[in-house]
Structures are given as C-alpha cells and as structure tokens.
Protein backbone atom coordinates (compact mmCIF):
# COMPACT_ATOMS: atom_id res chain seq x y z
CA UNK A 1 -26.48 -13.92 -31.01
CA UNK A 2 -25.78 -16.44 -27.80
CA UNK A 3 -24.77 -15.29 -24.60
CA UNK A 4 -22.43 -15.91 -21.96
CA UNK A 5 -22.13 -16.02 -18.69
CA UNK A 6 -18.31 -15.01 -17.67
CA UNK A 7 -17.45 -15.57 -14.29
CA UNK A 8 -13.70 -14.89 -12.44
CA UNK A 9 -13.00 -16.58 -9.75
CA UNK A 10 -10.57 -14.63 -7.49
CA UNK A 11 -8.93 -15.26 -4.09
CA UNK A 12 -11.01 -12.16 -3.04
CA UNK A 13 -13.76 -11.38 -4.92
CA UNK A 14 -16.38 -13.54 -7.50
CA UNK A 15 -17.40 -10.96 -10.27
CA UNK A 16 -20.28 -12.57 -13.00
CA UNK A 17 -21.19 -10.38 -16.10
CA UNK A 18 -23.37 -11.09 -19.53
CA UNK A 19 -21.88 -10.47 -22.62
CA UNK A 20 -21.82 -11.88 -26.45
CA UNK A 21 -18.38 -11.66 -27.66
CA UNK A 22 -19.26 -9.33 -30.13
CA UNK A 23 -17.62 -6.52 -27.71
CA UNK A 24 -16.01 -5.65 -24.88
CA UNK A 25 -19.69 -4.97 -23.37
CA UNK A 26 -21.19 -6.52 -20.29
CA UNK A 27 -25.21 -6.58 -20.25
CA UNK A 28 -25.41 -6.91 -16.24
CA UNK A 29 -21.86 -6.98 -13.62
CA UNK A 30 -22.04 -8.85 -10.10
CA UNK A 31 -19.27 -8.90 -7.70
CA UNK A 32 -19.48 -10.96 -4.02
CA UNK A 33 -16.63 -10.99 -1.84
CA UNK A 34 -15.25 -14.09 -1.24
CA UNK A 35 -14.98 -15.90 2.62
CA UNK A 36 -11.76 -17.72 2.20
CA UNK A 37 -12.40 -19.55 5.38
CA UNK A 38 -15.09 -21.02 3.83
CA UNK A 39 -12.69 -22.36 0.57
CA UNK A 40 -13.70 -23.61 -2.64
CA UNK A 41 -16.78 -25.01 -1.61
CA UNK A 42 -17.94 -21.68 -0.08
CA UNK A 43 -17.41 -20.36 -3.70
CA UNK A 44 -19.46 -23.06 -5.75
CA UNK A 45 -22.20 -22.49 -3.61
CA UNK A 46 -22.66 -18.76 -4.28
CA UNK A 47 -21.90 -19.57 -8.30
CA UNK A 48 -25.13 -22.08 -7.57
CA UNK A 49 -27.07 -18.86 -6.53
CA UNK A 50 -26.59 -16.76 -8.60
CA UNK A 51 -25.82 -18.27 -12.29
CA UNK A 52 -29.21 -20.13 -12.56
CA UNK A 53 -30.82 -16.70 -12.79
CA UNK A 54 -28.20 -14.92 -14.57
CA UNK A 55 -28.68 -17.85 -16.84
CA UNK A 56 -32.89 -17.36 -17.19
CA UNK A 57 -33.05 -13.82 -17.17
CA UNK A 58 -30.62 -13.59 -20.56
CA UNK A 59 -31.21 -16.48 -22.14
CA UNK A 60 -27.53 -18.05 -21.30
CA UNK A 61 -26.13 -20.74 -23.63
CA UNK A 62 -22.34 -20.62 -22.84
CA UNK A 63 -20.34 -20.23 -19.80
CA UNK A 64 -16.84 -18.82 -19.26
CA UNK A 65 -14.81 -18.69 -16.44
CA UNK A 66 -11.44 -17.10 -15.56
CA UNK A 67 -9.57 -18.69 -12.22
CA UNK A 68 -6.86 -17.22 -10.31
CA UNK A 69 -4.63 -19.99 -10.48
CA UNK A 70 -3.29 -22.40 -13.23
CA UNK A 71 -5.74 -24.52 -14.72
CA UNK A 72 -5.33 -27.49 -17.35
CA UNK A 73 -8.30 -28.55 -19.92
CA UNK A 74 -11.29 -27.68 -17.98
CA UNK A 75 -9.52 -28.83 -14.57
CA UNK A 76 -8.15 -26.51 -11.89
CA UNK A 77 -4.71 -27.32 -10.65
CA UNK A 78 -4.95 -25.51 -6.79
CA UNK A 79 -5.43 -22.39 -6.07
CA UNK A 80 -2.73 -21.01 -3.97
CA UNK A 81 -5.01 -17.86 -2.21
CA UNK A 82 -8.12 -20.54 -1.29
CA UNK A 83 -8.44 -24.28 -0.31
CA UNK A 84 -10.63 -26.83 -1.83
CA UNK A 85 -9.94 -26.23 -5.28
CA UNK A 86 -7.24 -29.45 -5.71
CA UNK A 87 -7.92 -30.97 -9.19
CA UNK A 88 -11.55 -29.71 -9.43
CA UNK A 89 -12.99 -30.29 -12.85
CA UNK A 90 -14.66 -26.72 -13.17
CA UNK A 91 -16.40 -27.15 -16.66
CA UNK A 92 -17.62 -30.62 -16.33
CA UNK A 93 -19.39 -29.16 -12.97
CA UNK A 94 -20.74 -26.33 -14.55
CA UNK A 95 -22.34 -28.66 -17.39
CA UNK A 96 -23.62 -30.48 -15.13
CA UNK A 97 -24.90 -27.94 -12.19
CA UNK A 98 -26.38 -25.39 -15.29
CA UNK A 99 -26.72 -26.99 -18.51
CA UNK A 100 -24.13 -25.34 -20.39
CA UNK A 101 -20.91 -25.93 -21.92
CA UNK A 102 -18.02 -24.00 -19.56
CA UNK A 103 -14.54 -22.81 -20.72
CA UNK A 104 -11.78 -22.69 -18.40
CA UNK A 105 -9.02 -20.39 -18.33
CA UNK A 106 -6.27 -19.00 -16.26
CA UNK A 107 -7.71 -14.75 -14.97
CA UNK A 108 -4.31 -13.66 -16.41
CA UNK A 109 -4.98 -15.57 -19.60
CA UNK A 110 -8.30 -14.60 -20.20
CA UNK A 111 -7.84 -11.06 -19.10
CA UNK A 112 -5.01 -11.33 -21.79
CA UNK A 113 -7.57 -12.01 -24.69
CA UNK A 114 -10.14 -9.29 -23.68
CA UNK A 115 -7.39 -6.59 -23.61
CA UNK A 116 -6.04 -8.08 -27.20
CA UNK A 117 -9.41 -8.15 -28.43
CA UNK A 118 -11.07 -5.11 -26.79
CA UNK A 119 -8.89 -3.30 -24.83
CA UNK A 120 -5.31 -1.61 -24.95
CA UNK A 121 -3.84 -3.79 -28.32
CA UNK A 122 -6.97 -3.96 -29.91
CA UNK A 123 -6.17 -5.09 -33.58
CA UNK A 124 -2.62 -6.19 -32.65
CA UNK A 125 -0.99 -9.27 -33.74
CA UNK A 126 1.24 -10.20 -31.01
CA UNK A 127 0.23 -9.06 -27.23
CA UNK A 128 1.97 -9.84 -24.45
CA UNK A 129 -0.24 -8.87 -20.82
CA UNK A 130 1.41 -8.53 -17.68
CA UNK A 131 -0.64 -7.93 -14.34
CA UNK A 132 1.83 -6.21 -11.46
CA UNK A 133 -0.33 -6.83 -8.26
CA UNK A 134 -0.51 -8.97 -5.18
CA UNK A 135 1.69 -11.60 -7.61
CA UNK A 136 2.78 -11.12 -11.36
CA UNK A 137 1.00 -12.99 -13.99
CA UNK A 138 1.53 -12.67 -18.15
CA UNK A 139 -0.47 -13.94 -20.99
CA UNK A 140 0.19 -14.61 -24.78
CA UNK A 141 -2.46 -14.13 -27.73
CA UNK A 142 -1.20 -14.30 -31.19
CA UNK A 143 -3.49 -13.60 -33.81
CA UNK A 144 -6.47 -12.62 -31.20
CA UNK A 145 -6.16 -16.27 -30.28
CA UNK A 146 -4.56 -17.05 -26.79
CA UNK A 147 -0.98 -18.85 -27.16
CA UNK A 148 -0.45 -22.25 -25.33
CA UNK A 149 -4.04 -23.57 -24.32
CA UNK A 150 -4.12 -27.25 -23.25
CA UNK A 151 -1.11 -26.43 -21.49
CA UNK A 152 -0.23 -26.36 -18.22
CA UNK A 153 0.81 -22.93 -17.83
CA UNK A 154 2.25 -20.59 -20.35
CA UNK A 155 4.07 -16.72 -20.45
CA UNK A 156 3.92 -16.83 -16.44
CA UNK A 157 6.71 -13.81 -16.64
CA UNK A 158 6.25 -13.78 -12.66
CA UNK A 159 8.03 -17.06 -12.53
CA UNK A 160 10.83 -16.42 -14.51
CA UNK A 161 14.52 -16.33 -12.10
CA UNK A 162 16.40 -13.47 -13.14
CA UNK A 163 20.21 -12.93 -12.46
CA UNK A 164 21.49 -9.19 -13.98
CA UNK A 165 19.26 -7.30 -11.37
CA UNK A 166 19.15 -9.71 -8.38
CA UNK A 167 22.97 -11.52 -8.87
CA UNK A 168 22.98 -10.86 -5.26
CA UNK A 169 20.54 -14.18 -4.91
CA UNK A 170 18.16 -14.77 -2.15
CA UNK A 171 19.21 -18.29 -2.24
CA UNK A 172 19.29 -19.97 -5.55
CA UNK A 173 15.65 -19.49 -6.19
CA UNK A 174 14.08 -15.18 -6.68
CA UNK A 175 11.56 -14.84 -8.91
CA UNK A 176 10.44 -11.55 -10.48
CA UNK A 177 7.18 -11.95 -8.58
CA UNK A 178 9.55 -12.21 -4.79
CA UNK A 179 11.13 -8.57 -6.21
CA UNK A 180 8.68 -6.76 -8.61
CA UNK A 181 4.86 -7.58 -7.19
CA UNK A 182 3.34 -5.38 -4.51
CA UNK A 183 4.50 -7.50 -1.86
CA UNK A 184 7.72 -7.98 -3.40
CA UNK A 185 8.26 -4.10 -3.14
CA UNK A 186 7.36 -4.21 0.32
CA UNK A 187 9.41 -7.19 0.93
CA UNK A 188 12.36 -5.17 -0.26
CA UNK A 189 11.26 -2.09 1.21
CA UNK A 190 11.71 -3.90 4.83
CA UNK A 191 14.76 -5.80 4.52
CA UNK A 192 16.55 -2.35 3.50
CA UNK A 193 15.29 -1.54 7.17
CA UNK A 194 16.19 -4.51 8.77
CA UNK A 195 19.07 -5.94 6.94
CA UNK A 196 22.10 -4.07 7.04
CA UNK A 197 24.35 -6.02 5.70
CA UNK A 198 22.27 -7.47 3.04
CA UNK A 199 24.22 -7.00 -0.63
CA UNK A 200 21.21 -5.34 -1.89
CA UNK A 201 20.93 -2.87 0.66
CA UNK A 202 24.59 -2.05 0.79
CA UNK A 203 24.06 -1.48 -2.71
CA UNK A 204 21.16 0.78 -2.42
CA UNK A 205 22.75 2.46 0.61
CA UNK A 206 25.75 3.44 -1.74
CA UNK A 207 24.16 4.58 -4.73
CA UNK A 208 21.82 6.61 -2.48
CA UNK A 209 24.93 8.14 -0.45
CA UNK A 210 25.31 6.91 2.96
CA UNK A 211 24.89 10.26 5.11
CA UNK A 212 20.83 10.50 3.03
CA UNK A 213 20.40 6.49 3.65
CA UNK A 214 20.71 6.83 7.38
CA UNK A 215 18.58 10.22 7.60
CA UNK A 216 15.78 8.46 5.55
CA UNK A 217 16.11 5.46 7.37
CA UNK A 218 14.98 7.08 10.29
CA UNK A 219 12.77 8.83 8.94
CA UNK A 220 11.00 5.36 7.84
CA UNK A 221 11.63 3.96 11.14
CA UNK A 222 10.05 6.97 13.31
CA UNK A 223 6.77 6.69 10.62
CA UNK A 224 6.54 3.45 10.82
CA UNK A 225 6.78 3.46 14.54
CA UNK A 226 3.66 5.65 14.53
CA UNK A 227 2.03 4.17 11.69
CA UNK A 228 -1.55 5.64 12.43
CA UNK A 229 -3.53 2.50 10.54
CA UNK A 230 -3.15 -0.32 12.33
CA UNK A 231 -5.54 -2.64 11.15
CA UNK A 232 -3.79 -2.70 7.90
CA UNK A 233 -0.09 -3.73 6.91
CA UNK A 234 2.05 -1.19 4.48
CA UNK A 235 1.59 -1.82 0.72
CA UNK A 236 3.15 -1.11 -2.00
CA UNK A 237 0.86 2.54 -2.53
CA UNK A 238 2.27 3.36 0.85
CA UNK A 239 5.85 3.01 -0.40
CA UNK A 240 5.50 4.69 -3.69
CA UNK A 241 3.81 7.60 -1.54
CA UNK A 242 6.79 7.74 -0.04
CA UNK A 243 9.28 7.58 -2.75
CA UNK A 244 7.41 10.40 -4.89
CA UNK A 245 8.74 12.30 -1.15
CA UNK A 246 11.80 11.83 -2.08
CA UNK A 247 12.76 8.95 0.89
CA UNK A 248 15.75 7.43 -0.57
CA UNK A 249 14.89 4.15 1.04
CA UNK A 250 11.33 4.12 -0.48
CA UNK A 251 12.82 5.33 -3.82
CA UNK A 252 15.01 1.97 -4.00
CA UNK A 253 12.66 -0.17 -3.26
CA UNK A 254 10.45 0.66 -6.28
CA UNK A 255 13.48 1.18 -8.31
CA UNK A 256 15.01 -2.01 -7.80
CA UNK A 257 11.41 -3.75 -8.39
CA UNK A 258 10.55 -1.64 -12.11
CA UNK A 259 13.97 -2.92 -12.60
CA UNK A 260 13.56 -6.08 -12.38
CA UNK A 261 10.24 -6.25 -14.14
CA UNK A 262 11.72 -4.57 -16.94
CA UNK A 263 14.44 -7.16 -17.46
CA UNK A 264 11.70 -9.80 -17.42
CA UNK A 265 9.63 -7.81 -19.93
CA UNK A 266 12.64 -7.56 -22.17
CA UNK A 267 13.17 -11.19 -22.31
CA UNK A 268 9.55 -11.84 -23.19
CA UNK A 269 10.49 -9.16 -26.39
CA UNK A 270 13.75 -11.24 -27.74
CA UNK A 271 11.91 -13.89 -27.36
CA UNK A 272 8.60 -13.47 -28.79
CA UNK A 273 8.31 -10.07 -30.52
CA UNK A 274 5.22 -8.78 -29.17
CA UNK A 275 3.68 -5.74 -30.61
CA UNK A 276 2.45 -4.17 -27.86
CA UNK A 277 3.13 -5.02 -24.03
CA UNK A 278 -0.24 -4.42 -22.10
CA UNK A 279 0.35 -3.73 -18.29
CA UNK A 280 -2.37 -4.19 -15.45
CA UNK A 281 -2.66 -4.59 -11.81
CA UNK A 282 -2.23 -2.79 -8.79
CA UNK A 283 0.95 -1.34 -8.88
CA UNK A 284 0.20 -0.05 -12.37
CA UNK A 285 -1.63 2.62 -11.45
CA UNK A 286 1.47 4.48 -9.96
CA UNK A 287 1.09 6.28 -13.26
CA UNK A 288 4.01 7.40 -15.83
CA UNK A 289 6.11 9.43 -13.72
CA UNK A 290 6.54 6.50 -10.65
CA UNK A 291 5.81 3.55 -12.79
CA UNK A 292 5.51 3.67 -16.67
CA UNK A 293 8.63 5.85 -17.75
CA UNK A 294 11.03 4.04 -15.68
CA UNK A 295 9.93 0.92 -16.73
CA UNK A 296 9.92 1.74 -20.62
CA UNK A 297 13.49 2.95 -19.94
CA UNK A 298 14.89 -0.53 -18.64
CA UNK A 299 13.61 -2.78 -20.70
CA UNK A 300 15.06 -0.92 -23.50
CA UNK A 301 18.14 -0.78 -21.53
CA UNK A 302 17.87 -4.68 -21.46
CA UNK A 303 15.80 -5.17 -24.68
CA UNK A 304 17.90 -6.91 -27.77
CA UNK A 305 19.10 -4.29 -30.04
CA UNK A 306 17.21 -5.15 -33.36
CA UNK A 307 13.98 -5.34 -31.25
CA UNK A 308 14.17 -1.78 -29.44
CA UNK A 309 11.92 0.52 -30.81
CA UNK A 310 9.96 -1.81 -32.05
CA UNK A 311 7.00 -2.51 -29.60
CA UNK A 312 4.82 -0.72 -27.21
CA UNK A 313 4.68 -0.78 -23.52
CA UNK A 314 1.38 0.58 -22.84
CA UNK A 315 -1.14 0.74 -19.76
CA UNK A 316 -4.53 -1.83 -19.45
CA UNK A 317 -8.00 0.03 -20.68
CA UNK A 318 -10.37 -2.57 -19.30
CA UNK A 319 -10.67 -2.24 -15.72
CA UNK A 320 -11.64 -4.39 -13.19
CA UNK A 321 -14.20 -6.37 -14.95
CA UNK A 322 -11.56 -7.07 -17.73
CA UNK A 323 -11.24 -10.88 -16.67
CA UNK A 324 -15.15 -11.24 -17.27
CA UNK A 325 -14.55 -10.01 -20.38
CA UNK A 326 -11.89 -12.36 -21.78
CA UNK A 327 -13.77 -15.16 -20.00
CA UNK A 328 -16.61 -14.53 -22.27
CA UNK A 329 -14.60 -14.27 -24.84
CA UNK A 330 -12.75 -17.38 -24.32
CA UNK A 331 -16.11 -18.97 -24.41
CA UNK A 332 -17.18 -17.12 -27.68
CA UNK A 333 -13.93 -18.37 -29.80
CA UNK A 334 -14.58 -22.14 -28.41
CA UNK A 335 -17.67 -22.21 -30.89
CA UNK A 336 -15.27 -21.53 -33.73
C-alpha cells in the first residue's frame, strides 16, 4: 500500500504526518512553528529538511499538502497570514525538490474530506465543514469526493454578506467571518464598549435592559483596566468566560456572533442539503451549553421549512492533525 506524506501549511504552525489513505491513521506527526518574519521562503526551507527523510524512512511515493489560503490547480493564490507565497506553484516544486507527485488543497478543504471520510460524517453523503477560529472557512464533499476542485474557491461560508442579523451594516461590506470568528466576537465585544451609539449596541443594550448594560459595562471596563496578562490581547475564550458569568455585555457578543453563523449555516442547508454539518475550530470548543445548542437553535430558526429536521449539526472528531489527514487523503483519491 503507498504512502503519503501530508503536510499543512499554516500561518502558525507546519505539521507533517505518514499515512495511507486506508484510515484516518498517521504512522509518525511533526509540528514546527512557523517564523512569519521569515515568509514563505522560511517555510520551504524547513519542508526541505524534513520531507527528504520523512520520505526515506517510509518509503514515500505521494505527497499531500493542505494550505491556509485559497489555492488553484497545484498553485497557491497568497496567503493572507504570511508573505512570499504570491502565485507559488506548490506541487510542481515539490516534484521537483522530492520526487513525488504533490496534491494541493485549500486546509479547510482537505480537513473537510478527512472528517467526511474518517471523522464526524463518516459514511455520509453530503458534508458540509465549517472551521470557527481566527477566520471562518467551509468545505463541500459529496459522495466522499470534495465538491468544486479546479476551482478557485468553493463553500467559503466565512465570505458570505449576510443582512437579517447584521441589517445594521458596517458599511456595505460584513462578512460572517468580521461578526462570527474569534476575532469577530472580540471585535463586537469592544465596540459594545466603545461605541455607544452604534445600532448594534443600542440594540444589545435594550434587549439586555439598560440599568444591567451599564452595571456590566463597568464591570468590563474596571477588568479590563486591570487585565493581569499583558503580553496577550483578549480572545474570544476570554469573552465566553465571561458570558458563562452572566456579563450581559459578554453574553451579546457571543450571541450576536452564533447568530450570525447560524444564518450562514442555514443558507448552506437550502441550498445544498447536507447531511450532516461538521463544526471545527477554536471557538468550537465552547461546548453545547455556550456554543452548540444555541447554534442548532438558529439555524433552524432560519433553516427552510422542508429542510429542518433533516440534517445534523455536529462537533469535529479529528483534532488538530485533521488537515494532515485530508491532505493525505486528497493525495490517495488523485490515484483513482
């Protein structure tokens, strides 16, 4: 049976793992941290080190790679976390640095596949994957196949513009990634503290009750004044800490974001049908109570009739190494 390399390529961290395709398995997992000063070129060179003996040592025939950031036949587009990466032709390099044939894909994509194939919608025939971190990313497989390669980008949820939750506009152009990623929540979370007269936060203020607004607003403002970590920025965690608190001003925050991901999420479903809706990234470990159960209630408050009830909305089951996986994968099915 041939192995694979699978490699992701992050903004953060380069992870390489052996596996077959067989399974979900990995034979041997490597992570480096990435030097973003040192840009794309800082990240070749460690993929020269290490997949020559990754390569040897397991008899390598096939390479896959996952990239954070859109990617088109074997090309990467940019990257928008590291420089350098501007039209780079990825698998042509790899065939030429290693000796093996390289597949391509988009980290959401790929991680897509593994959890369709391995993971949470194993035996499935329509999965959608959303990742909730840093940014929001989706994928598509239909038919354990991923939906839309040789194009550009596909099922990027994150980009869709949504007007029921946000009709209040930030300019013409919100995303569900500006309200519903990690930093979106914490963008929201601080413009509720320094925006007044913003329409969301008037809204917030009175659905909250103004006399509870102003006495949790204060109560942000005196933690946050002496915020005890300061070689770190809040994050979403931080917020979601303090909504499960009961802070009114945390609590909207998060609610406005799990609102607005749920409206996305119930677009993908009258559109496309999935079976099963697999959910990833940082902000989905929150858990049920914070996270899961109010976002399974809006999207069915936003789902199309005929369609509620008839999918599932469930957590990821691969981990952290789940974009190895589907890069391997991706590799696997390209011998088909």
């Amino acid at each position: 049976m041939t192995n694979i390399l699978g490699i992701e390529i992050g903004g953060t961290k380069l992870q390489f793992g052996v596996g077959n395709g067989s399974s979900g398995e990995l034979l041997v997992q490597e992570r480096y941290a990435v030097d973003r000063t040192q840009g794309a070129a800082g990240i070749l060179k460690t993929i020269e080190q290490v997949a020559p003996r990754l390569i040897a040592q397991h008899q390598v025939e096939k390479i896959g790679i996952g990239f954070g950031g859109p990617v088109h036949e074997g090309t990467v587009i940019c990257s928008h976390q590291v420089s350098g990466w501007e039209s780079f032709p990825l698998a042509s390099w790899c065939q030429e640095k290693f000796g093996c044939p390289a597949k391509v894909g988009n980290d959401c994509d790929v991680a897509a596949l593994a959890e369709a194939i391995y993971g949470a919608a194993c035996g499935q025939e329509i999965v959608f994957y959303v990742t909730v971190g840093t940014g929001i990313g989706g994928g598509l497989v239909i038919g354990g196949k991923l939906h839309g390669q040789g194009r550009p980008a596909v099922a990027e949820i994150g980009h869709l513009r949504p007007v029921a939750p946000c009709a209040w506009h930030e300019g013409p152009w919100p995303t569900v990634e500006s309200q519903a990623s990690g930093l979106g929540i914490v963008d929201t979370f601080m413009r509720f503290l320094r925006q007044a007269d913003h329409p969301l936060t008037q809204s917030a203020r009175r659905h909250a009750g103004s006399d509870r607004w102003q006495q949790d607003l204060e109560r942000v403002e005196q933690r946050l004044a002496g915020w005890p970590d300061k070689s770190r920025a809040i994050v979403a965690q931080d917020i979601a800490q303090w909504a499960a608190q009961g802070n009114a001003v945390a609590q909207a925050a998060l609610t406005h974001a799990i609102e607005t991901l749920g409206w996305a999420i119930a677009q993908v479903i009258t559109l496309i049908a999935p079976n099963v809706v697999v959910v990833g990234g940082g902000v989905s470990l929150l858990g049920d109570e914070q996270f899961f159960d109010p976002l399974r209630r809006a999207v069915l408050r936003y789902a199309f009739g005929p369609l509620k009830n008839s999918y599932q909305i469930v957590p990821a089951a691969l981990g952290e190494w789940v974009v190895v996986v589907g890069a391997v994968a991706l590799a696997a099915q390209s011998s088909r």
